[in-house]
C-alpha atoms as a PDB file:
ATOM      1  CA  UNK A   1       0.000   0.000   0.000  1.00  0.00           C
ATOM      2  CA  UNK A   2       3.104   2.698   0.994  1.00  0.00           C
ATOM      3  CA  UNK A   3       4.566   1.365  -2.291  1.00  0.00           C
ATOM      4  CA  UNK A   4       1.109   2.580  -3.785  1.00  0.00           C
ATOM      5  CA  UNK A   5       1.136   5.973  -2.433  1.00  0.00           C
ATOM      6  CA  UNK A   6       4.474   7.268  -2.995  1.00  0.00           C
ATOM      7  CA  UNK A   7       3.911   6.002  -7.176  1.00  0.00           C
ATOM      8  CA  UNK A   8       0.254   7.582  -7.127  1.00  0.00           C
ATOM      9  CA  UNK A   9       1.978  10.803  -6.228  1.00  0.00           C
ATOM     10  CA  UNK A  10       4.806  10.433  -8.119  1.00  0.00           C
ATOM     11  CA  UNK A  11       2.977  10.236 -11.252  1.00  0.00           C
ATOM     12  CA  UNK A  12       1.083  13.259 -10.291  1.00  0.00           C
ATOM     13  CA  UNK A  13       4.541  15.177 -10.002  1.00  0.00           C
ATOM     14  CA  UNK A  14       5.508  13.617 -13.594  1.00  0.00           C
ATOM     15  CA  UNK A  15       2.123  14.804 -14.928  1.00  0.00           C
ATOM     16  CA  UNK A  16       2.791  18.250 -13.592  1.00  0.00           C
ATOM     17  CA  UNK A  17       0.851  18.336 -10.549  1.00  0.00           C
ATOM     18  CA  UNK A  18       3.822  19.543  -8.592  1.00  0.00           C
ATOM     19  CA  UNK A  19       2.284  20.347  -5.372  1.00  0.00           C
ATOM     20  CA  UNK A  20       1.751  16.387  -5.118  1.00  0.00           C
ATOM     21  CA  UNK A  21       5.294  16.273  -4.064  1.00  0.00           C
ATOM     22  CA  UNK A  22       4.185  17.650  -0.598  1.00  0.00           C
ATOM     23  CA  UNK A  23       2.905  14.485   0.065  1.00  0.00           C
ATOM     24  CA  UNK A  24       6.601  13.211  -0.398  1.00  0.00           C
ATOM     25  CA  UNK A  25       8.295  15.596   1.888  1.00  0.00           C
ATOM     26  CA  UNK A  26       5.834  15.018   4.698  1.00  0.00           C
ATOM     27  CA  UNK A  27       6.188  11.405   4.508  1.00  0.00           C
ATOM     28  CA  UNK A  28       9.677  11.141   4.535  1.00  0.00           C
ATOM     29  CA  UNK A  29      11.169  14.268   6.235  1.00  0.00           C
ATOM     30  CA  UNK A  30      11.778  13.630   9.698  1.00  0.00           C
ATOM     31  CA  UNK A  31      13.767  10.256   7.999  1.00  0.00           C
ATOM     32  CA  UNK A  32      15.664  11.919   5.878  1.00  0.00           C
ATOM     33  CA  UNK A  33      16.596  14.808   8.273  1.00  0.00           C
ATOM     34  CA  UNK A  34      17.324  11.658  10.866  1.00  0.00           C
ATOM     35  CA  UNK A  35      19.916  10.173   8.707  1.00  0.00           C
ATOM     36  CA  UNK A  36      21.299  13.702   7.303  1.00  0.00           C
ATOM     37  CA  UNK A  37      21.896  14.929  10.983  1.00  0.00           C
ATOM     38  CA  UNK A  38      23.582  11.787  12.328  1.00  0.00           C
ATOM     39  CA  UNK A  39      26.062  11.730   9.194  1.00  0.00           C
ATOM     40  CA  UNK A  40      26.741  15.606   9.682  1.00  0.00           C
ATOM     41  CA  UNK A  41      26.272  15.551  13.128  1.00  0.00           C
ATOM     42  CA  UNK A  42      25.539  19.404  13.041  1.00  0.00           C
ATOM     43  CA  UNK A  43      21.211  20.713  12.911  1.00  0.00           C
ATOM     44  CA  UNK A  44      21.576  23.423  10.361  1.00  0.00           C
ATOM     45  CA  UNK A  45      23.901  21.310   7.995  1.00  0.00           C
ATOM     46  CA  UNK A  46      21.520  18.387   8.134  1.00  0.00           C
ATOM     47  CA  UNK A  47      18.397  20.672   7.728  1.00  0.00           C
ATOM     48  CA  UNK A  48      19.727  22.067   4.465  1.00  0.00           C
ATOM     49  CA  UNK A  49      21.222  18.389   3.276  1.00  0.00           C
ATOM     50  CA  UNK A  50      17.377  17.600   4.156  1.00  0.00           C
ATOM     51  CA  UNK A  51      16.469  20.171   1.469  1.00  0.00           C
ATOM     52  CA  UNK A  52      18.857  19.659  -1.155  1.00  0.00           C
ATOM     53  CA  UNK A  53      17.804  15.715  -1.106  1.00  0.00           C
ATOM     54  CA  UNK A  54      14.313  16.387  -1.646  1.00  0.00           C
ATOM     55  CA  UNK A  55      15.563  18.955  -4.125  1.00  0.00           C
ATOM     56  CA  UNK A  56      18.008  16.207  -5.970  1.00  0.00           C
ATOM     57  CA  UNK A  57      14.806  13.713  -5.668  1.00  0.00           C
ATOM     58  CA  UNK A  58      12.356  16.372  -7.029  1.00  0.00           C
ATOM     59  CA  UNK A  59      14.912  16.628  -9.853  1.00  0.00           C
ATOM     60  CA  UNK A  60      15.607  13.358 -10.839  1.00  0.00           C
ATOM     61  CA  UNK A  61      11.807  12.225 -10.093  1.00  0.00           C
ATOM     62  CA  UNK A  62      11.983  11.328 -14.511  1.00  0.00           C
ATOM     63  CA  UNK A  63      14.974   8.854 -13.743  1.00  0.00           C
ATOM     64  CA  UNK A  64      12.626   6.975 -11.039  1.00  0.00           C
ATOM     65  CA  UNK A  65      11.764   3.463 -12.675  1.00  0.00           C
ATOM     66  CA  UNK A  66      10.037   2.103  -9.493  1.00  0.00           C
ATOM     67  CA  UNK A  67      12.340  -1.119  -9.649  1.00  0.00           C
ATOM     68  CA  UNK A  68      13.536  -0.062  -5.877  1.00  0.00           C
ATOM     69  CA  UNK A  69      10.982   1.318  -3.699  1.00  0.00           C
ATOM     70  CA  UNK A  70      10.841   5.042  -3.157  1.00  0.00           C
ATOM     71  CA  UNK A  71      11.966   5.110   0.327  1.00  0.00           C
ATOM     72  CA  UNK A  72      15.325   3.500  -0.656  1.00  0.00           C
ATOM     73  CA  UNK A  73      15.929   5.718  -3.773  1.00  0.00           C
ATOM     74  CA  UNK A  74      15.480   8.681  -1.167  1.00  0.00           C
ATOM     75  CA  UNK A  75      17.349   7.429   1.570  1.00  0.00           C
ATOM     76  CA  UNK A  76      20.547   6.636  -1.247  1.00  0.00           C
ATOM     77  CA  UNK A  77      19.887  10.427  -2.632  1.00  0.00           C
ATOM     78  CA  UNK A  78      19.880  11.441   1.047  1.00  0.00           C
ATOM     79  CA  UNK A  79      22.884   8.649   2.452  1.00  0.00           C
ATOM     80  CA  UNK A  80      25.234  10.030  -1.211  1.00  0.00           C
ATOM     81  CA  UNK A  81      24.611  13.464  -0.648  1.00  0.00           C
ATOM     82  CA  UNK A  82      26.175  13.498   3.260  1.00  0.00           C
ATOM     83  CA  UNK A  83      29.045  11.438   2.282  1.00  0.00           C
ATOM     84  CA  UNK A  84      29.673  13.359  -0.695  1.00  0.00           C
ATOM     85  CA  UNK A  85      29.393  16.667   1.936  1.00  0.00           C
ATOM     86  CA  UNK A  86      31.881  15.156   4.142  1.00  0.00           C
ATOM     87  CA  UNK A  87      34.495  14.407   1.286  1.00  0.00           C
ATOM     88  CA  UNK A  88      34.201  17.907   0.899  1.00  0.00           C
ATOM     89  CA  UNK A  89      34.801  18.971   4.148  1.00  0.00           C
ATOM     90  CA  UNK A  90      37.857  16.047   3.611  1.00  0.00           C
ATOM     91  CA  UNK A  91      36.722  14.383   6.564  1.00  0.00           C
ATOM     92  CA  UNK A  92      37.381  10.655   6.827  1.00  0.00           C
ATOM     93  CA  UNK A  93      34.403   8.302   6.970  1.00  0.00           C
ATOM     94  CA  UNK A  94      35.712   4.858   8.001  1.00  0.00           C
ATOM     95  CA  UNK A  95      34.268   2.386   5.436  1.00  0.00           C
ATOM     96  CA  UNK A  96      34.773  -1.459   6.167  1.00  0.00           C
ATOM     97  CA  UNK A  97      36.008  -4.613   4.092  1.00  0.00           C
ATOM     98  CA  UNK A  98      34.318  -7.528   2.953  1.00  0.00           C
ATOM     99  CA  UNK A  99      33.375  -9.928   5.431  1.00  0.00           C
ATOM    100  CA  UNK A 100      30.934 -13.060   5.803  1.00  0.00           C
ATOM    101  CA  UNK A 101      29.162 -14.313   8.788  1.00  0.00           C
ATOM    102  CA  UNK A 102      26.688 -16.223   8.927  1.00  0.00           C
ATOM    103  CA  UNK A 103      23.084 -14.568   8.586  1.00  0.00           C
ATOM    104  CA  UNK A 104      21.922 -14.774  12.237  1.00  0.00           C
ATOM    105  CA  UNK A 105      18.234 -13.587  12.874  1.00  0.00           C
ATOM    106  CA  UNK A 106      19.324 -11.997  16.349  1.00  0.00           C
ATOM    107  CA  UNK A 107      16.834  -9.587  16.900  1.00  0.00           C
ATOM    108  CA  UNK A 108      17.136  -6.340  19.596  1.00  0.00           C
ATOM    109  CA  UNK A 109      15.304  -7.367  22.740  1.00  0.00           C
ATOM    110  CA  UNK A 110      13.799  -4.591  24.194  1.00  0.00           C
ATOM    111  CA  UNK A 111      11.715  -6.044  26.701  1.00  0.00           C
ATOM    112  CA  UNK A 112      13.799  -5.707  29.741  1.00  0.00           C
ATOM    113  CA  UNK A 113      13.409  -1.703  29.554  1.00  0.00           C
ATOM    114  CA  UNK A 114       9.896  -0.690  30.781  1.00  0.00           C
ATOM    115  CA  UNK A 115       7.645   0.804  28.582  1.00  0.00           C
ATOM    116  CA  UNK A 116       7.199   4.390  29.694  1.00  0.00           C
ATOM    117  CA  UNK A 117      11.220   4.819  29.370  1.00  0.00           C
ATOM    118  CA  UNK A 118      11.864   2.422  26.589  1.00  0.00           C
ATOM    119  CA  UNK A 119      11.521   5.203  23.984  1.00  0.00           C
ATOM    120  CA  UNK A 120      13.981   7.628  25.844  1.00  0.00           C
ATOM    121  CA  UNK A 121      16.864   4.510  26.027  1.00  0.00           C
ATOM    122  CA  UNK A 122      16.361   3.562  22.331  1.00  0.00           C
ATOM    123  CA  UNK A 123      17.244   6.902  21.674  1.00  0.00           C
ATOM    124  CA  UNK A 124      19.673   7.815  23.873  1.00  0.00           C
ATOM    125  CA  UNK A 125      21.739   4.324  23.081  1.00  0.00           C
ATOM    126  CA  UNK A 126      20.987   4.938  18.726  1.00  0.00           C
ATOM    127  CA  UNK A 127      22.702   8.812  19.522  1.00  0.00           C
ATOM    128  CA  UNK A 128      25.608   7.435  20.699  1.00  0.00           C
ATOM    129  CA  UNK A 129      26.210   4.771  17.703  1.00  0.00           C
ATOM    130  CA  UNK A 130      28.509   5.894  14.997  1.00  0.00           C
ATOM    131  CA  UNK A 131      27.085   7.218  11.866  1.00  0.00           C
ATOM    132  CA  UNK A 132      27.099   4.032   9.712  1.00  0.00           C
ATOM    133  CA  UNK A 133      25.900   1.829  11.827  1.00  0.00           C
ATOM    134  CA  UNK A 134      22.844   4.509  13.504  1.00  0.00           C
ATOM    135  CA  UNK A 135      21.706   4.595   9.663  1.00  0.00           C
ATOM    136  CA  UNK A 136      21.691   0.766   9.954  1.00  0.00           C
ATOM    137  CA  UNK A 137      19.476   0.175  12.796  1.00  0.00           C
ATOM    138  CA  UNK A 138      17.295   2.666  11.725  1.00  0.00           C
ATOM    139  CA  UNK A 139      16.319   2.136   8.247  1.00  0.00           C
ATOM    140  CA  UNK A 140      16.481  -1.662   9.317  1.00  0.00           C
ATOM    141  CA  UNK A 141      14.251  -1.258  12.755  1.00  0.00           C
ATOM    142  CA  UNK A 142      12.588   1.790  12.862  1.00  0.00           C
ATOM    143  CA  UNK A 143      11.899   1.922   8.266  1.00  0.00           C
ATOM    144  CA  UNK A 144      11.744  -1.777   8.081  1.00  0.00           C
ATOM    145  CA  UNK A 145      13.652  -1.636   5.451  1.00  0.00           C
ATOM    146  CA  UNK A 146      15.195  -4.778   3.819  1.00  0.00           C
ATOM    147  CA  UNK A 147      18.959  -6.296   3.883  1.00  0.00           C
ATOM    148  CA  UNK A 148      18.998  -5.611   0.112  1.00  0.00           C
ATOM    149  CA  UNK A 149      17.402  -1.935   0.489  1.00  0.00           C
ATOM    150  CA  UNK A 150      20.063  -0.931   3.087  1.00  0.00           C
ATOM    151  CA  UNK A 151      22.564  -2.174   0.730  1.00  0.00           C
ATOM    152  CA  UNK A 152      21.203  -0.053  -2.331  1.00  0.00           C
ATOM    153  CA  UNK A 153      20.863   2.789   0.360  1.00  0.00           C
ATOM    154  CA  UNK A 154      23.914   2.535   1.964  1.00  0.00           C
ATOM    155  CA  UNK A 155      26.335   1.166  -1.133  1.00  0.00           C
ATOM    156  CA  UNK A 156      27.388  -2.104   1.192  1.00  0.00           C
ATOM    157  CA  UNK A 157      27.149  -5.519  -0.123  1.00  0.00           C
ATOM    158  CA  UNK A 158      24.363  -7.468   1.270  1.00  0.00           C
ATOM    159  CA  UNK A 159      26.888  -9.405   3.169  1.00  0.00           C
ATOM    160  CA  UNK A 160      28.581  -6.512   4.352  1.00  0.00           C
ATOM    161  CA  UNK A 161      25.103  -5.132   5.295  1.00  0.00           C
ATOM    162  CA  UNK A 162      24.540  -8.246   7.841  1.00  0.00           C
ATOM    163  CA  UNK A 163      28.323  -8.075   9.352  1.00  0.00           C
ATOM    164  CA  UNK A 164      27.437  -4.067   9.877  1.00  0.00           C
ATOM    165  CA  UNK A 165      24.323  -4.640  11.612  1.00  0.00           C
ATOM    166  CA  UNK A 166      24.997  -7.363  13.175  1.00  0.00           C
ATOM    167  CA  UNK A 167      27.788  -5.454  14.918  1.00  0.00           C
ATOM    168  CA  UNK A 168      25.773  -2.676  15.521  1.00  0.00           C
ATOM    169  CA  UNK A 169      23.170  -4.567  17.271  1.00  0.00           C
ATOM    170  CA  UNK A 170      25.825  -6.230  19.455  1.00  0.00           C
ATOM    171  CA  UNK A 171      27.330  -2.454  20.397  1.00  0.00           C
ATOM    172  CA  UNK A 172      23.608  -1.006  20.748  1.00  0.00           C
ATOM    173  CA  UNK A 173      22.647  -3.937  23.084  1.00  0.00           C
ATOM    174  CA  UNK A 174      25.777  -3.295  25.149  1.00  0.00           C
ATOM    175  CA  UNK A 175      25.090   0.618  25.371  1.00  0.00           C
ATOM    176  CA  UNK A 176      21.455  -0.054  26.504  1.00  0.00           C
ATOM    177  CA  UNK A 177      22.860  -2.486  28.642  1.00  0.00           C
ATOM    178  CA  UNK A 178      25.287  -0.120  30.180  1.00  0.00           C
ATOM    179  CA  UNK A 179      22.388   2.854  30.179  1.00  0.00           C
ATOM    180  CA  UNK A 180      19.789   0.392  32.356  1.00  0.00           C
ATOM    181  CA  UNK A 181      22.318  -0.424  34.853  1.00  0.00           C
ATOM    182  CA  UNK A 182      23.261   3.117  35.576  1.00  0.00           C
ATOM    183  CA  UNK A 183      19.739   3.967  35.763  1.00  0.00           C
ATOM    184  CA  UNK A 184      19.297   0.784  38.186  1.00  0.00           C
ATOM    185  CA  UNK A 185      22.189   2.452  40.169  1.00  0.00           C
ATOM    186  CA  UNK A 186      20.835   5.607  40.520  1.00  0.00           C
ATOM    187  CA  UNK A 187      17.802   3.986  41.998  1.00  0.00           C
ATOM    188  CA  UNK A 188      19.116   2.170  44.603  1.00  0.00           C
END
């Protein structure tokens, strides 16, 4: 049905119905601003990466087949666009080598945090991931994006996709970890 939506309105745009591309900003702002500002790490550059994405996308809406969904296009436009800002700024963005695992289905367990502060230590443990691996969990958890999406998103093979998220999940478990006993500490 999302799939639906976002080529409904992206037809209108082709057509000429430009003010149908509001509909695409809404969606997908707060997403693409998400993974802008944790690249950047700095509001006002992220806001205006934010802008020049849906720019770039507005742009290159005629190049759109629809073989990918939307989302991931977006999110590559969005990912490209913050790397290429910090080659600019000729700042080094660690990228890693090829490596297998095996694909485990380890999923975050969040049940151990209580619900009325669960939302506060997701986000508090995802702000202090690196970069890479905060764009990970989030277009993998919080987009539901696929293995193979991330990978078109993030330019990662598919293995190398699993081996960075896999990590990730192990260093985000250990942060929440470390967050719910100091909060247990303070407690008592």
């Amino acid at each position: 049905m999302e799939q639906k939506d976002d080529i409904y309105y992206i037809e209108k745009v082709k057509s000429g119905e430009t003010n149908a591309f509001s509909y695409i900003v809404e969606k997908y702002k707060d997403i693409v601003f998400s993974i802008a500002l944790k690249v950047l790490k700095n509001r006002e550059d992220a806001e205006e990466l934010a802008q020049e994405s849906f720019i770039k996308a507005y742009n290159s809406l005629h190049t759109f087949k629809g073989n990918a969904k939307f989302s991931t296009w977006l999110y590559r436009i969005t990912y490209n666009s913050c790397i290429s800002e910090i080659r600019k700024r000729k700042m080094n963005f660690a990228s890693t080598s090829e490596i297998e695992i095996k694909d485990e289905s380890e999923e975050l367990n969040l049940d151990g945090i209580p619900a009325e502060n669960r939302a506060q230590v997701i986000k508090q443990a995802m702000d202090q991931l690196p970069e890479d691996e905060y764009t990970l969990v989030l277009l993998y958890y919080f987009e539901e994006q696929s293995i193979e999406d991330i990978g078109k998103v993030t330019g990662l093979s598919e293995s190398n996709t699993k081996v960075k998220l896999y990590r990730a999940r192990k260093k985000l478990y250990t942060i929440i970890s470390n967050i719910m006993k100091d909060e247990l500490y303070t407690i008592l």
